[in-house]
PDB file of N, CA and C in Angstrom:
ATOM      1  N   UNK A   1     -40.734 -36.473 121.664  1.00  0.00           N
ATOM      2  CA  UNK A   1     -40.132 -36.813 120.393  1.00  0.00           C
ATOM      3  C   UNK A   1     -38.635 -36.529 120.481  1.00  0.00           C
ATOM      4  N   UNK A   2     -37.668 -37.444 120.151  1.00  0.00           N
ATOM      5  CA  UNK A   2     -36.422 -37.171 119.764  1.00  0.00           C
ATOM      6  C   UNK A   2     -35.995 -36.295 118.758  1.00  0.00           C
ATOM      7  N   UNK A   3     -35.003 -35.855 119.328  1.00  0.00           N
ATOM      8  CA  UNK A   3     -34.239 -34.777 118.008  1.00  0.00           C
ATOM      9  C   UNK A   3     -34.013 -35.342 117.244  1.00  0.00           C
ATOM     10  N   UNK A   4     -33.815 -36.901 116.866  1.00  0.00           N
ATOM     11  CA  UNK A   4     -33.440 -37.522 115.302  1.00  0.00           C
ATOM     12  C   UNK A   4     -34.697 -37.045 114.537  1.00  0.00           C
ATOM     13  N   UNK A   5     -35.516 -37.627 115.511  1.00  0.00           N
ATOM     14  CA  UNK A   5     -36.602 -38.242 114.669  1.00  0.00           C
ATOM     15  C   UNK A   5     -37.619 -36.808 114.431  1.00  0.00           C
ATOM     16  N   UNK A   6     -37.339 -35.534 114.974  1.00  0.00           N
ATOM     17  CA  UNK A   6     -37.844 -34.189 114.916  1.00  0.00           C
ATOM     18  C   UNK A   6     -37.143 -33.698 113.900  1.00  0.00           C
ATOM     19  N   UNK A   7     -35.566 -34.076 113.728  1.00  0.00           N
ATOM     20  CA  UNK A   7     -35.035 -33.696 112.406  1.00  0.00           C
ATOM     21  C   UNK A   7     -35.486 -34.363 111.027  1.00  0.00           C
ATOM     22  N   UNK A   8     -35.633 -35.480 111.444  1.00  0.00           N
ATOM     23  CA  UNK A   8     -36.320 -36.545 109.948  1.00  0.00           C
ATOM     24  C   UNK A   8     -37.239 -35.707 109.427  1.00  0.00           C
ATOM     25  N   UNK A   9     -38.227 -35.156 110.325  1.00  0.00           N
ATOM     26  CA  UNK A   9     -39.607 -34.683 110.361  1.00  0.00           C
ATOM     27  C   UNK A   9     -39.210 -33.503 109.306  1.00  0.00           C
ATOM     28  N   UNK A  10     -38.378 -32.785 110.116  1.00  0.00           N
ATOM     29  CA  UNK A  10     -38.246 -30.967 109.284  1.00  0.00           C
ATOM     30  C   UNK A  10     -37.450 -31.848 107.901  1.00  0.00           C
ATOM     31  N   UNK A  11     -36.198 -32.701 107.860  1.00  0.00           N
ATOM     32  CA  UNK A  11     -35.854 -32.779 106.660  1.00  0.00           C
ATOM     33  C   UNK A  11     -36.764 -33.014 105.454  1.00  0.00           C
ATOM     34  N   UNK A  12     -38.559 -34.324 106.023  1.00  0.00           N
ATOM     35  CA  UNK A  12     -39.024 -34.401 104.471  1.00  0.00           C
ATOM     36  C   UNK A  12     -39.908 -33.399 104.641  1.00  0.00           C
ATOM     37  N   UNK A  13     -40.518 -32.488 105.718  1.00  0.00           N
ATOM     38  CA  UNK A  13     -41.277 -31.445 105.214  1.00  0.00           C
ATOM     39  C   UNK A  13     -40.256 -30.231 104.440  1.00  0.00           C
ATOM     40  N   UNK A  14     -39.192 -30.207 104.496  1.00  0.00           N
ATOM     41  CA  UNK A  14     -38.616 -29.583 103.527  1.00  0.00           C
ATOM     42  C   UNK A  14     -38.393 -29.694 102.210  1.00  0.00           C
ATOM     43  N   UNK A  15     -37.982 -30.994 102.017  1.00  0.00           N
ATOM     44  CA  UNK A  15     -37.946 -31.685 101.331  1.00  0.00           C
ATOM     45  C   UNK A  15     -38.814 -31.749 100.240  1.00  0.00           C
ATOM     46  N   UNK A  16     -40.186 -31.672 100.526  1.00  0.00           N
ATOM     47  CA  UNK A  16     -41.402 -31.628 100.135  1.00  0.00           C
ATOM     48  C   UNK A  16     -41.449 -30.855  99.350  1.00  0.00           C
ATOM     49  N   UNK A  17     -41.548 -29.694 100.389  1.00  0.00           N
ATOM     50  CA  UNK A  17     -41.533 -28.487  99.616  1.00  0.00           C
ATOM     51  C   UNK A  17     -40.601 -27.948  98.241  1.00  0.00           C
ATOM     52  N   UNK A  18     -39.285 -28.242  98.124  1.00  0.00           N
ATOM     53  CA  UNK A  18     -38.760 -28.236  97.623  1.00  0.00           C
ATOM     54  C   UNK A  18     -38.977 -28.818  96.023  1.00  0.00           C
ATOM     55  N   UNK A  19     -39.069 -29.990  96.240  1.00  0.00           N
ATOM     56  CA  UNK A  19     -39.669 -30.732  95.404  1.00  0.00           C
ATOM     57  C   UNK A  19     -41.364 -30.036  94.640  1.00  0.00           C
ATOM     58  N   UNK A  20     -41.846 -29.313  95.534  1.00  0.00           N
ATOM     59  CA  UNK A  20     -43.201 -28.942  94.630  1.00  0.00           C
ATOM     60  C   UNK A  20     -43.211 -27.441  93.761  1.00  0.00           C
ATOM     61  N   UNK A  21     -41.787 -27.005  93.991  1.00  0.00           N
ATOM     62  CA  UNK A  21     -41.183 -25.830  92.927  1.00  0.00           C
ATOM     63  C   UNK A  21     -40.897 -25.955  91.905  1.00  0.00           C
ATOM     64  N   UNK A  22     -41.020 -24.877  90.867  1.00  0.00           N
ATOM     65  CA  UNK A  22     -41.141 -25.467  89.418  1.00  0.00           C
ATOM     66  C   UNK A  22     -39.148 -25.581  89.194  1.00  0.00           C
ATOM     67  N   UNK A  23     -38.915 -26.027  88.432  1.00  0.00           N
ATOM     68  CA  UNK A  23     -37.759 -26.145  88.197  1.00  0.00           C
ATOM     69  C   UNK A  23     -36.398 -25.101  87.770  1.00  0.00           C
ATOM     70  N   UNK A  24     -37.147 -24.417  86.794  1.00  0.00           N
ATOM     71  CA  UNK A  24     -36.916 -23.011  86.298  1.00  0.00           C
ATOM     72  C   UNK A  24     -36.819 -22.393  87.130  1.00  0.00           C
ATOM     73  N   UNK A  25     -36.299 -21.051  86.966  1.00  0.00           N
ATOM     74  CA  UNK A  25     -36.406 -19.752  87.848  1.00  0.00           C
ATOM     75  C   UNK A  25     -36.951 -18.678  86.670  1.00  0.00           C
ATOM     76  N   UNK A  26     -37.518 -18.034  87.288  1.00  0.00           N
ATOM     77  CA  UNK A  26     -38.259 -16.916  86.708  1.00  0.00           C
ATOM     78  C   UNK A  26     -37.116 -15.530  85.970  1.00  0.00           C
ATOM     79  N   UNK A  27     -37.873 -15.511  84.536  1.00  0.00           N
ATOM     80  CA  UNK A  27     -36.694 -14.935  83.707  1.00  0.00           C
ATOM     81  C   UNK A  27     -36.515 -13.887  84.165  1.00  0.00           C
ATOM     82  N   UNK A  28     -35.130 -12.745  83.855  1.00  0.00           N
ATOM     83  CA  UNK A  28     -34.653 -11.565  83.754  1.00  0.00           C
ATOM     84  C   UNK A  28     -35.545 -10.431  83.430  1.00  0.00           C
ATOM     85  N   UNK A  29     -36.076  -9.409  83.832  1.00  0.00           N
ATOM     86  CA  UNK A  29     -36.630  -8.083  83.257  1.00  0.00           C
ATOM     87  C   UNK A  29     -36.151  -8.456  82.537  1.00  0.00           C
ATOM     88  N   UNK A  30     -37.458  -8.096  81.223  1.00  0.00           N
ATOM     89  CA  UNK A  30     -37.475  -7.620  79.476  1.00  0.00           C
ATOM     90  C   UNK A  30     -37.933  -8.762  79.262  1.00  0.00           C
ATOM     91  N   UNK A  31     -38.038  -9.982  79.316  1.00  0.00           N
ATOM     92  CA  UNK A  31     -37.864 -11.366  78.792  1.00  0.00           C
ATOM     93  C   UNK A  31     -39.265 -12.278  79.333  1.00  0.00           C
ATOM     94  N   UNK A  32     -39.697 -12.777  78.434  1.00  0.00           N
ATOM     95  CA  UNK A  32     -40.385 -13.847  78.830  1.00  0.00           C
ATOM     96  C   UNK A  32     -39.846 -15.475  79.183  1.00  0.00           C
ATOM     97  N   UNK A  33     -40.735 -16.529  79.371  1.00  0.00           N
ATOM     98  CA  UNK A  33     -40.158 -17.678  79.611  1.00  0.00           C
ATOM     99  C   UNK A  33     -41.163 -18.686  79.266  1.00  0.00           C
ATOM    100  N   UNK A  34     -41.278 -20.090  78.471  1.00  0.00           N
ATOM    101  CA  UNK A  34     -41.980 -21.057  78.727  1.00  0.00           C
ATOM    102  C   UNK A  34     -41.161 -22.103  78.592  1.00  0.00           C
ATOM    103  N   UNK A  35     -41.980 -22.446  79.742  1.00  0.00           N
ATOM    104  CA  UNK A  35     -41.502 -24.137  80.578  1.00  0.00           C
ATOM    105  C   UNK A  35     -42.154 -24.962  79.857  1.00  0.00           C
ATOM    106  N   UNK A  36     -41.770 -26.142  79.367  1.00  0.00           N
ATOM    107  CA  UNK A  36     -42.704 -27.394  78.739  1.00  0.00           C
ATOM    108  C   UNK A  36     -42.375 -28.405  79.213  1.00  0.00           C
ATOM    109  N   UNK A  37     -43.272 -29.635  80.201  1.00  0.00           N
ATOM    110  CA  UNK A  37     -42.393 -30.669  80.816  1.00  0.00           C
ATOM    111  C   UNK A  37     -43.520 -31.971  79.664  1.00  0.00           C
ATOM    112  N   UNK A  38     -42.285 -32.989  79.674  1.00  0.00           N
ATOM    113  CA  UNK A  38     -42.801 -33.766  78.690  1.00  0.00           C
ATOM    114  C   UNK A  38     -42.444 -35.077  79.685  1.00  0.00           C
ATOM    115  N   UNK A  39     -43.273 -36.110  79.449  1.00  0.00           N
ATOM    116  CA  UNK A  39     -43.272 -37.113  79.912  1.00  0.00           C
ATOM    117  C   UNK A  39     -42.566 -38.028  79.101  1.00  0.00           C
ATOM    118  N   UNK A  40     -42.334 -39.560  79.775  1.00  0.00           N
ATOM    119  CA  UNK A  40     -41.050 -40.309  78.660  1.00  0.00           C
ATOM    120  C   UNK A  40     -41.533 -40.801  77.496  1.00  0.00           C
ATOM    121  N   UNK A  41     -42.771 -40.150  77.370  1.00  0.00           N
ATOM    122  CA  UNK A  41     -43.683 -41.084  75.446  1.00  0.00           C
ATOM    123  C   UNK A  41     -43.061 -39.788  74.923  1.00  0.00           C
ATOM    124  N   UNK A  42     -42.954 -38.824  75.623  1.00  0.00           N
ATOM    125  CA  UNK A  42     -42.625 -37.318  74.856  1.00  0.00           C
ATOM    126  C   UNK A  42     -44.141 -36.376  74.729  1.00  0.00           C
ATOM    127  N   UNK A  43     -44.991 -37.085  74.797  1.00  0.00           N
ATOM    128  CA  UNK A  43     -45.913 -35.984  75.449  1.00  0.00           C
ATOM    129  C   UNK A  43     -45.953 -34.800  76.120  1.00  0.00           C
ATOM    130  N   UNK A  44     -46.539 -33.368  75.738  1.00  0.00           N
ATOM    131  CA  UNK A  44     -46.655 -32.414  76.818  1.00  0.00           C
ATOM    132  C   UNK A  44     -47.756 -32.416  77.821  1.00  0.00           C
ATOM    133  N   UNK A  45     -47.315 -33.110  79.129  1.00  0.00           N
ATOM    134  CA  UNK A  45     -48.373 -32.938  80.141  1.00  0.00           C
ATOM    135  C   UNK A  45     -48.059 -31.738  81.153  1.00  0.00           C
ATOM    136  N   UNK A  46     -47.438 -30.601  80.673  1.00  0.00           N
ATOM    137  CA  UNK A  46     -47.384 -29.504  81.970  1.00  0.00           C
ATOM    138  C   UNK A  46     -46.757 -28.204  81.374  1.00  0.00           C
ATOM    139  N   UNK A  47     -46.946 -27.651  81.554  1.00  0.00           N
ATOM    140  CA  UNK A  47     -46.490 -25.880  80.806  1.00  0.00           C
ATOM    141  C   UNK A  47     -46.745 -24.733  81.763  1.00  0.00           C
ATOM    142  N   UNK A  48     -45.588 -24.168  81.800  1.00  0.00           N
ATOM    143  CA  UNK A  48     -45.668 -22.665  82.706  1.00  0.00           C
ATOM    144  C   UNK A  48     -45.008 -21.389  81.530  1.00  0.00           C
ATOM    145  N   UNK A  49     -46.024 -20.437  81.717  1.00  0.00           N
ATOM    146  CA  UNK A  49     -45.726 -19.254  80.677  1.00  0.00           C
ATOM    147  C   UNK A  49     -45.194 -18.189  81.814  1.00  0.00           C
ATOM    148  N   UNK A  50     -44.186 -17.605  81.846  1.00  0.00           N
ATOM    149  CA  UNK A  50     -43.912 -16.264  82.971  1.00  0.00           C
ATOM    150  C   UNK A  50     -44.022 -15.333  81.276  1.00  0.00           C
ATOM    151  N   UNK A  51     -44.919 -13.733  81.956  1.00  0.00           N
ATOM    152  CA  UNK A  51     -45.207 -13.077  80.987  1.00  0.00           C
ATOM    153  C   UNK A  51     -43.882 -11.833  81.068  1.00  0.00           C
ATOM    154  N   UNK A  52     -44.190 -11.079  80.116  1.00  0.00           N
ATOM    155  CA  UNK A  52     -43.419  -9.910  80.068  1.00  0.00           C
ATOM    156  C   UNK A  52     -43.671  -9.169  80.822  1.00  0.00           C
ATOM    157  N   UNK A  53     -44.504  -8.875  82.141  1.00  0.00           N
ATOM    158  CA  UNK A  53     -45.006  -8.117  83.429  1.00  0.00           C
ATOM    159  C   UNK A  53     -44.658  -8.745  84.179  1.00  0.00           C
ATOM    160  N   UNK A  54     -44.597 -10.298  83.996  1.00  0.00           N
ATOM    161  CA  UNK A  54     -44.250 -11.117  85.787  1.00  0.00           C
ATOM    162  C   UNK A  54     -45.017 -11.940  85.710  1.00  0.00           C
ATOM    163  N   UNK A  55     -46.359 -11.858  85.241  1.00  0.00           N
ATOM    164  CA  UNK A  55     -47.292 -12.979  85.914  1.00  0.00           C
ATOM    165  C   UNK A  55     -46.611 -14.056  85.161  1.00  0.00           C
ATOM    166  N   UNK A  56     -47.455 -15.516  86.031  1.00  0.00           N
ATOM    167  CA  UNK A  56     -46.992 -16.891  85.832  1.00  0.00           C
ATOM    168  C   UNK A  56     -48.103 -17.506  85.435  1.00  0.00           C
ATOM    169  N   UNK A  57     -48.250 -18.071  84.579  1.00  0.00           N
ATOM    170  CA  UNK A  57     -49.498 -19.063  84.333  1.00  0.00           C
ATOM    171  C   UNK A  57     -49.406 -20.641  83.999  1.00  0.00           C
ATOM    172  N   UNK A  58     -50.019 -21.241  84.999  1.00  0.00           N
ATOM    173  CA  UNK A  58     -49.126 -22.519  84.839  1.00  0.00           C
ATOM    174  C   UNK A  58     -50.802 -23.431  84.199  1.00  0.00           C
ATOM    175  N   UNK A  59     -49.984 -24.658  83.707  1.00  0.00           N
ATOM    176  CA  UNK A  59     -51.294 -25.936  83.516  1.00  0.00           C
ATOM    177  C   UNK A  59     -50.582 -27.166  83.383  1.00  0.00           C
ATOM    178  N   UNK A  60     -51.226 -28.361  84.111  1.00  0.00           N
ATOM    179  CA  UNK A  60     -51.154 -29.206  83.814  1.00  0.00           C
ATOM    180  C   UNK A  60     -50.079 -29.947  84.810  1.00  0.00           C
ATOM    181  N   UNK A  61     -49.268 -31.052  84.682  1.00  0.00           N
ATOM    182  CA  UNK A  61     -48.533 -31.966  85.693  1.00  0.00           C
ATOM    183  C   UNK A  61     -46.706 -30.989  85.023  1.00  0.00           C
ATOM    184  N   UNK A  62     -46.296 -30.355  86.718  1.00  0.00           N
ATOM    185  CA  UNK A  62     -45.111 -29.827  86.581  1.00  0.00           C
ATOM    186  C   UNK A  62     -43.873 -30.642  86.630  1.00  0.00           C
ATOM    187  N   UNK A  63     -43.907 -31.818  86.268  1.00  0.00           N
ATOM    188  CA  UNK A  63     -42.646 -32.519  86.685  1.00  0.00           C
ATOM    189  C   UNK A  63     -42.735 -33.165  85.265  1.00  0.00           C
ATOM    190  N   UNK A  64     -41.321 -34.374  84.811  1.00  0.00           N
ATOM    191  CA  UNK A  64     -41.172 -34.750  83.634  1.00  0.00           C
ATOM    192  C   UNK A  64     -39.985 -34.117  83.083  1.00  0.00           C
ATOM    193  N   UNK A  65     -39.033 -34.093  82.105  1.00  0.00           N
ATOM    194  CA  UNK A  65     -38.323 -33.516  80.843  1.00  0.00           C
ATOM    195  C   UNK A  65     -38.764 -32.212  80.991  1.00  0.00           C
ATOM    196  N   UNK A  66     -38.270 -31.342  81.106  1.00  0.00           N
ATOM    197  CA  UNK A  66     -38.088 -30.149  81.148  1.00  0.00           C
ATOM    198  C   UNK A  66     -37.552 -29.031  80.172  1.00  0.00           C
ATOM    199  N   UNK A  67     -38.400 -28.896  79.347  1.00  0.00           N
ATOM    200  CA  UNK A  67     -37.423 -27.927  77.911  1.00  0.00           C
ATOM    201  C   UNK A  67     -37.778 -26.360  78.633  1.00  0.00           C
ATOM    202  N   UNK A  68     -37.222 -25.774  78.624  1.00  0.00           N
ATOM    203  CA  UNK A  68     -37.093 -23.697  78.541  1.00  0.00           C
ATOM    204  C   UNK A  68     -36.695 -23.292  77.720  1.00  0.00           C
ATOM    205  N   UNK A  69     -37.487 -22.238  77.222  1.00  0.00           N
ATOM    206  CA  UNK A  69     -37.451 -21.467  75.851  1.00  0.00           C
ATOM    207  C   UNK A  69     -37.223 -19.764  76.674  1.00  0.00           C
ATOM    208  N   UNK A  70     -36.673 -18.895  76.523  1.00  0.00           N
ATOM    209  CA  UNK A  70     -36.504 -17.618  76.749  1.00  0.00           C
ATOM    210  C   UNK A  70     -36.515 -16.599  75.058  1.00  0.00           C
ATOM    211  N   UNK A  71     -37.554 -15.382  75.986  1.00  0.00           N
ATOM    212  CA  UNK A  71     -37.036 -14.715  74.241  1.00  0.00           C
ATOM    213  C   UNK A  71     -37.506 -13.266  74.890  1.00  0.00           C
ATOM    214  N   UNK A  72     -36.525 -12.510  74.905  1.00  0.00           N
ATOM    215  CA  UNK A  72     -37.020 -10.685  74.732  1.00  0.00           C
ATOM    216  C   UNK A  72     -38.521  -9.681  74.773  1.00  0.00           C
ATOM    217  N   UNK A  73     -38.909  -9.396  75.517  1.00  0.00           N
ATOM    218  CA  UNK A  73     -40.129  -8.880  74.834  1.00  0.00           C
ATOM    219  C   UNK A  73     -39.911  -7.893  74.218  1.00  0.00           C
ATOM    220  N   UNK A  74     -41.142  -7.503  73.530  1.00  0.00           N
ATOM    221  CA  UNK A  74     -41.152  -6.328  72.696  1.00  0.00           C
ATOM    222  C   UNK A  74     -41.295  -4.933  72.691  1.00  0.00           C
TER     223      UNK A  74
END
């Protein structure tokens, strides 16, 4: 295999990957986060909650319009 064509290779397996990360970054200690991705009717087909401990809980299709909401925990 050629080095072009070994680089093509690593660029879309990177690529890939990249692409299958949620968009957001995960909020600040203290703070929660929800992700809402909406499709172009405006539908919600995808939602990620990061909690006030860390965990992530995701559902549904992650790509689309992208709203983030942040707020303090308690």
């Amino acid at each position: 295999m050629s080095k072009k064509a070994l680089l093509a290779a690593a660029l879309v397996i990177a690529g890939t990957l990249v692409a299958g990360t949620s968009a957001a970054n995960a909020p600040p200690l203290g703070s929660e986060q929800f992700e809402e991705y909406y499709n172009t009717s405006g539908q919600l087909v995808g939602y990620v909650h990061w909690s006030c401990d860390g965990r992530r809980t995701t559902w549904g299709t992650l790509s689309g319009e992208l709203e983030v909401t942040r707020r303090r925990c308690q």
